[in-house]
Protein backbone atom coordinates (compact mmCIF):
# COMPACT_ATOMS: atom_id res chain seq x y z
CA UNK A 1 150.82 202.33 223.23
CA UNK A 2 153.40 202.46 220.05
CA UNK A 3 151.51 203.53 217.09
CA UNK A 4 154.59 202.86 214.61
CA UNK A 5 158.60 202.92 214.75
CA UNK A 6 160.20 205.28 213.04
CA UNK A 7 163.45 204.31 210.91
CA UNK A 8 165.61 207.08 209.52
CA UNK A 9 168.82 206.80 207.73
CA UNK A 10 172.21 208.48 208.01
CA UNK A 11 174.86 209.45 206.25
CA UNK A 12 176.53 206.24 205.42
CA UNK A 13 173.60 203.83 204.77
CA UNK A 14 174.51 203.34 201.35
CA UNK A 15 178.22 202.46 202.46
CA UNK A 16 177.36 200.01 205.01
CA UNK A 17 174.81 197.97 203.10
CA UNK A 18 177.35 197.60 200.38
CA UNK A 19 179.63 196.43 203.15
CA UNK A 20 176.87 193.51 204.12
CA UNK A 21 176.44 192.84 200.43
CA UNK A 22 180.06 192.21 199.86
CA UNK A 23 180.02 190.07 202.82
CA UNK A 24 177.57 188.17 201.91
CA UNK A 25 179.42 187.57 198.69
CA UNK A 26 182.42 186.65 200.33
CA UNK A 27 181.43 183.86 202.95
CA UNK A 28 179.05 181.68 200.42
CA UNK A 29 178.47 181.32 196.83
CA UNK A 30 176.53 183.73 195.90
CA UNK A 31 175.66 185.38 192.24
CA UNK A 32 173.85 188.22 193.40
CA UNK A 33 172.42 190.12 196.95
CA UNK A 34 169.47 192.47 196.87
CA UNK A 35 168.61 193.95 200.37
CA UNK A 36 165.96 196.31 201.33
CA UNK A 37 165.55 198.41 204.27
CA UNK A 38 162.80 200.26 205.00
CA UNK A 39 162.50 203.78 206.26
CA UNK A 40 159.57 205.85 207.61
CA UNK A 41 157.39 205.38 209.83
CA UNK A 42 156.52 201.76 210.10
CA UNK A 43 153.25 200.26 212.18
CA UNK A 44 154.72 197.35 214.87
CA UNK A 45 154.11 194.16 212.85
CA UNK A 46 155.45 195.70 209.32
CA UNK A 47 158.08 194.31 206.95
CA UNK A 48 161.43 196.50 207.89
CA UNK A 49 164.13 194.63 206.00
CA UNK A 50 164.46 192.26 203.18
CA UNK A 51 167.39 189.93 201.96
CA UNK A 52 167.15 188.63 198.93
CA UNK A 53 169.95 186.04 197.12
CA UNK A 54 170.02 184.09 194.22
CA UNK A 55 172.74 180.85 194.67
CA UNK A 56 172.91 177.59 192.83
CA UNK A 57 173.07 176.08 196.22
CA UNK A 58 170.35 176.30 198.71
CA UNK A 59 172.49 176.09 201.59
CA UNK A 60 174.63 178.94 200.57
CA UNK A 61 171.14 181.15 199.96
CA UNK A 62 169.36 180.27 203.20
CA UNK A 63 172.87 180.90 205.44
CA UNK A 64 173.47 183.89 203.54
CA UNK A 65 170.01 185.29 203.59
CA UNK A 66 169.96 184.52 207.60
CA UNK A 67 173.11 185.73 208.08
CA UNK A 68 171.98 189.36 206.35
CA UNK A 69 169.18 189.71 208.51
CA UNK A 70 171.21 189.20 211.42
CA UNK A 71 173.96 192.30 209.89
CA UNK A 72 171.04 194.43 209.08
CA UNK A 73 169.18 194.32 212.57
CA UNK A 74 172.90 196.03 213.74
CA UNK A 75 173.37 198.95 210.93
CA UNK A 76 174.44 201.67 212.75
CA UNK A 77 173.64 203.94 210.20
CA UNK A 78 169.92 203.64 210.61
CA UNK A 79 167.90 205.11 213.74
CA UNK A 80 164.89 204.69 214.90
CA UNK A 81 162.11 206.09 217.36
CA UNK A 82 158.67 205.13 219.03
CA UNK A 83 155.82 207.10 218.03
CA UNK A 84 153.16 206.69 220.97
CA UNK A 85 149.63 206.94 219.97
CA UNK A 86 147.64 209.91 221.97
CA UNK A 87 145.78 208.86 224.92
């Protein structure tokens, strides 16, 4: 049984999340991007990731929010790995 996942950056976290931010700001009207990502060890069930956008259109901030989500379930620059509870 998985007692938590844990994430880990790399070198280069910093670097790619700027890289979603600025994408975000390019496809949709956007005035500013906060994202989170979450490192440790996490229990199954936790909060890992949070996109946050402010917009004067609600369109543009739900696409773009969904749209980060999506970019930051694929970082590269993060790793993670199972911790199994003893038996």
């Amino acid at each position: 049984m998985t007692s938590c996942i844990e994430y880990e950056t790399t070198a280069g976290t910093e670097r790619e999340m700027a890289g979603i931010a600025a994408e975000l700001q390019d496809k949709w009207h956007i005035e500013d991007v906060l994202l989170i990502r979450r490192v440790g060890c996490l229990g199954v069930g936790d909060i890992i990731s949070l996109v946050a956008v402010s917009s004067p259109n609600s369109e543009d901030a739900f696409a773009s929010c969904r749209h980060g989500i999506t970019l930051m379930k694929k970082m590269t620059t993060i790793v993670k790995r199972e911790i199994f509870a003893a038996a």
